[in-house]
Protein backbone atom coordinates (compact mmCIF):
# COMPACT_ATOMS: atom_id res chain seq x y z
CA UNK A 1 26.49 66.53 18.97
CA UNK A 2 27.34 69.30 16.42
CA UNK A 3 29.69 70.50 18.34
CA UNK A 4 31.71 67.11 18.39
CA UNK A 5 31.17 66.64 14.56
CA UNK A 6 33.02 69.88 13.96
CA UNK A 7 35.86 69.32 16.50
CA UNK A 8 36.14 65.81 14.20
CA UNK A 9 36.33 67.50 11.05
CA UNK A 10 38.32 70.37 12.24
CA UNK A 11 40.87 67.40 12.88
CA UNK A 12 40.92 65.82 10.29
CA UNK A 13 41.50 68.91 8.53
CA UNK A 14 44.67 69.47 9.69
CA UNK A 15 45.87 65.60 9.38
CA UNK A 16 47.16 64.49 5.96
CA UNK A 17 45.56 61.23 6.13
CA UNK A 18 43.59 60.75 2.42
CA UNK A 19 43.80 57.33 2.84
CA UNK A 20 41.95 56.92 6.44
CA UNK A 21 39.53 59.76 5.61
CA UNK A 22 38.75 57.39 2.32
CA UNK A 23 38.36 54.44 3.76
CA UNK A 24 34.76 53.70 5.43
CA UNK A 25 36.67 50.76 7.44
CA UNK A 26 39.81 53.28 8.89
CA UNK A 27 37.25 56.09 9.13
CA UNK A 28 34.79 54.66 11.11
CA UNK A 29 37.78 53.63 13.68
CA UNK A 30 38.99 56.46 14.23
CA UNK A 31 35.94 57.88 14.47
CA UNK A 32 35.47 55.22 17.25
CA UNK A 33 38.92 56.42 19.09
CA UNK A 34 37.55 59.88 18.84
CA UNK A 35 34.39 58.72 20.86
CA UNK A 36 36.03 56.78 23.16
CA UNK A 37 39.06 59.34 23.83
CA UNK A 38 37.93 62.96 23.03
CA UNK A 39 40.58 63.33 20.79
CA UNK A 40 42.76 61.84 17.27
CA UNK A 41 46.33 61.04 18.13
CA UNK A 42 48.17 63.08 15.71
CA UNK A 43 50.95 60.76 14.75
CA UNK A 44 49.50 58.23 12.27
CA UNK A 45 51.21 55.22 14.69
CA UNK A 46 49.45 56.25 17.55
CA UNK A 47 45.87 56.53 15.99
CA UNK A 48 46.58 52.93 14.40
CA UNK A 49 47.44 52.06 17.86
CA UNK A 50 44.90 53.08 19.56
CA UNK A 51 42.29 51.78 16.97
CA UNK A 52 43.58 48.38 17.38
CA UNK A 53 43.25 49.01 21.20
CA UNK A 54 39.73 50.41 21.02
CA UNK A 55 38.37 47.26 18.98
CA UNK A 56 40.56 45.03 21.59
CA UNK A 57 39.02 46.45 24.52
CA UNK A 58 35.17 46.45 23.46
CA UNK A 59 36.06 42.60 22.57
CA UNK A 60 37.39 42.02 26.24
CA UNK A 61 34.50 44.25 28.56
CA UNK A 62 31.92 42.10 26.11
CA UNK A 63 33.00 38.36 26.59
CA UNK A 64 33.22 37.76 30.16
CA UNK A 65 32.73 34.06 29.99
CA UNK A 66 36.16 32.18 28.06
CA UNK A 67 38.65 31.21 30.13
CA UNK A 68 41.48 33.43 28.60
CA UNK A 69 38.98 36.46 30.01
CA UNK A 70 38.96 35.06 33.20
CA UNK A 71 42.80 34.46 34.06
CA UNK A 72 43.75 37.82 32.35
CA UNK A 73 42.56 41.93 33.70
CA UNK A 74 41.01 43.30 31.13
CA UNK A 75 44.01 45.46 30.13
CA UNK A 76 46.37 42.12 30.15
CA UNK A 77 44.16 40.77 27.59
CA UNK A 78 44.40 43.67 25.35
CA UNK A 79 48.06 43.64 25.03
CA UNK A 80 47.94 39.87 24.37
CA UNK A 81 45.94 40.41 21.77
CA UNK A 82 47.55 43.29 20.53
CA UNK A 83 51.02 41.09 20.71
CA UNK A 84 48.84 38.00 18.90
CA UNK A 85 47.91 40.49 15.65
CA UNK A 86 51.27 41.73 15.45
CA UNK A 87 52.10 38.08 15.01
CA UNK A 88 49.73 36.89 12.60
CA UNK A 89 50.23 40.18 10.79
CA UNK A 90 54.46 39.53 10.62
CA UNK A 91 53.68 35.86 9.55
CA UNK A 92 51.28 36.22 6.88
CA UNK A 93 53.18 39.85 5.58
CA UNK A 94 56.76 38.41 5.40
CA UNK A 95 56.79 35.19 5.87
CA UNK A 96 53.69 33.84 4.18
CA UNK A 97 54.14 36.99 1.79
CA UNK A 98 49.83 37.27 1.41
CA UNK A 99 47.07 39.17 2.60
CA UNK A 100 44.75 36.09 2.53
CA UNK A 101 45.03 33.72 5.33
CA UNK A 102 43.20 30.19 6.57
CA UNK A 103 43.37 29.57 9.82
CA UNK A 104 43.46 25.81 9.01
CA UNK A 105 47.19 26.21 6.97
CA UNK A 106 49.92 24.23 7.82
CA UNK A 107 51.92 27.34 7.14
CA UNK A 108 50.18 30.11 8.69
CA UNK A 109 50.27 27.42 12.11
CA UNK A 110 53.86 27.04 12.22
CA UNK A 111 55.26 30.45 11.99
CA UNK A 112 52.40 31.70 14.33
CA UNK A 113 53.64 28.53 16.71
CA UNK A 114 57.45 29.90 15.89
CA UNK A 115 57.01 33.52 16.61
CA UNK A 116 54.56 33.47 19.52
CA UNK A 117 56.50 34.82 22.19
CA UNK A 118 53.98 35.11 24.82
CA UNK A 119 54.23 33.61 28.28
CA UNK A 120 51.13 32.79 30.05
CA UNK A 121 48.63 33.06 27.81
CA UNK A 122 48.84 29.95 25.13
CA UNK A 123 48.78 30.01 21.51
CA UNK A 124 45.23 28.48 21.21
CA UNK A 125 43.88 30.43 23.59
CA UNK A 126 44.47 33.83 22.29
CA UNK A 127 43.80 32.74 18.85
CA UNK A 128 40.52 31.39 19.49
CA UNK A 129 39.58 34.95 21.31
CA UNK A 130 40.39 36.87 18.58
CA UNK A 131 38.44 34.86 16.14
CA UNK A 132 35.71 33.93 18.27
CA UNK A 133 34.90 36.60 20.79
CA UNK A 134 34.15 39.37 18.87
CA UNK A 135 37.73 41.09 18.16
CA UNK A 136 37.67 39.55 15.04
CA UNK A 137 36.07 43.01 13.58
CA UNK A 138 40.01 43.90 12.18
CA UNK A 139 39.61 41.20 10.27
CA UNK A 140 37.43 40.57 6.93
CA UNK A 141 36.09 36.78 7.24
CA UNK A 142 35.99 35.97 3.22
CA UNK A 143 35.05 32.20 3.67
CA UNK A 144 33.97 31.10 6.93
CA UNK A 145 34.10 27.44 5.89
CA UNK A 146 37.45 27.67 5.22
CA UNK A 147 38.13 29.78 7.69
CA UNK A 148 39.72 32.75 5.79
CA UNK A 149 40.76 35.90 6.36
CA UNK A 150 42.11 39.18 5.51
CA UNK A 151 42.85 42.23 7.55
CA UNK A 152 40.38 44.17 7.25
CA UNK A 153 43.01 47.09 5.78
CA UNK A 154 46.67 46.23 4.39
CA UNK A 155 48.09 49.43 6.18
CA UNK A 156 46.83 47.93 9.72
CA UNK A 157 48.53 44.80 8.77
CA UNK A 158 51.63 46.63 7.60
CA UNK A 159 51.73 48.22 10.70
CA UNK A 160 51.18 45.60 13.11
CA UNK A 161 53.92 43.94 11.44
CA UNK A 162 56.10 46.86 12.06
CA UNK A 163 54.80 46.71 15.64
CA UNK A 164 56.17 42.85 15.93
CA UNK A 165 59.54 43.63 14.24
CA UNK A 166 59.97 46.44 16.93
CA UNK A 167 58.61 44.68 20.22
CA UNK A 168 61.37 41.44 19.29
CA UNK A 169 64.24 43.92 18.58
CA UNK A 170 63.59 45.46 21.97
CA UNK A 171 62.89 41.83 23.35
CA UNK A 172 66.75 40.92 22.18
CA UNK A 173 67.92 44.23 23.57
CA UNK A 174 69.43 45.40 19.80
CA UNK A 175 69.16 48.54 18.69
């Protein structure tokens, strides 16, 4: 719809975001929110929010058959997820210090195992539906043998990281 196109760039217009209108990966997510929501957030937080979210919740209405699916609404299974990234994000940004990350390291297992705060939904579970049930489309498999990845942009990994350091400051009640 032409229409919709211009509302889009219209938007984008007034945004200063050079580095999501350059990137085809960023773009095409929030061109994805847009779809899905009518509109761009206009704080930069929110629209990396809600990207996260929108790739989240097309993983969850498509797998209907794991477990983790099954014991969760739909919803609940976004924000574990959402809560899962922010943890992978935090370990591999400042504790691993990399961008590049094997699912088979010792390291990347035990912080994950040391920050994952989540009741009711296990480590293993969550982990294997992000990587195997389709949400995996944040992330940039670069050798599937090895089982290594990237996020698919460092500013979504910086700030899911920020997103972890906030949600266990509010978990201790600090401010």
């Amino acid at each position: 719809d032409a229409g919709r196109i211009d509302e889009v760039v219209e938007t984008l217009g007034g945004m200063d975001v050079p580095d999501i209108i350059g990137s085809p990966f960023l773009l095409s997510l929030l061109i994805n929110v847009f779809n899905e929501n009518g509109e761009i957030p206009s704080r930069r937080d929110l629209l990396y929010r809600e990207q996260v979210r929108w790739v989240l919740r097309r993983a969850a209405a498509k797998d209907s058959a794991s477990g983790l699916v099954k014991s969760l609404r739909a919803e609940e299974l976004v924000e574990v997820g959402l809560e899962f990234l922010e943890c992978l994000a935090f370990v591999c940004h400042l504790d691993l210090k990399t961008r590049d990350f094997s699912l088979t390291d010792d390291a990347l297992r035990r912080g994950l195992t040391r920050e994952w705060q989540r009741h009711g939904a296990s480590l293993e579970a969550i982990q294997a539906w992000i990587f195997e049930g389709g949400s995996v489309s944040l992330l940039s498999c670069l050798d599937a043998e090895r089982q290594t990845y990237r996020f698919g942009h460092l500013s979504v990994q910086e700030f899911l990281t920020a997103c972890f350091l906030l949600r266990c400051r509010t978990r201790s009640g600090s401010d």
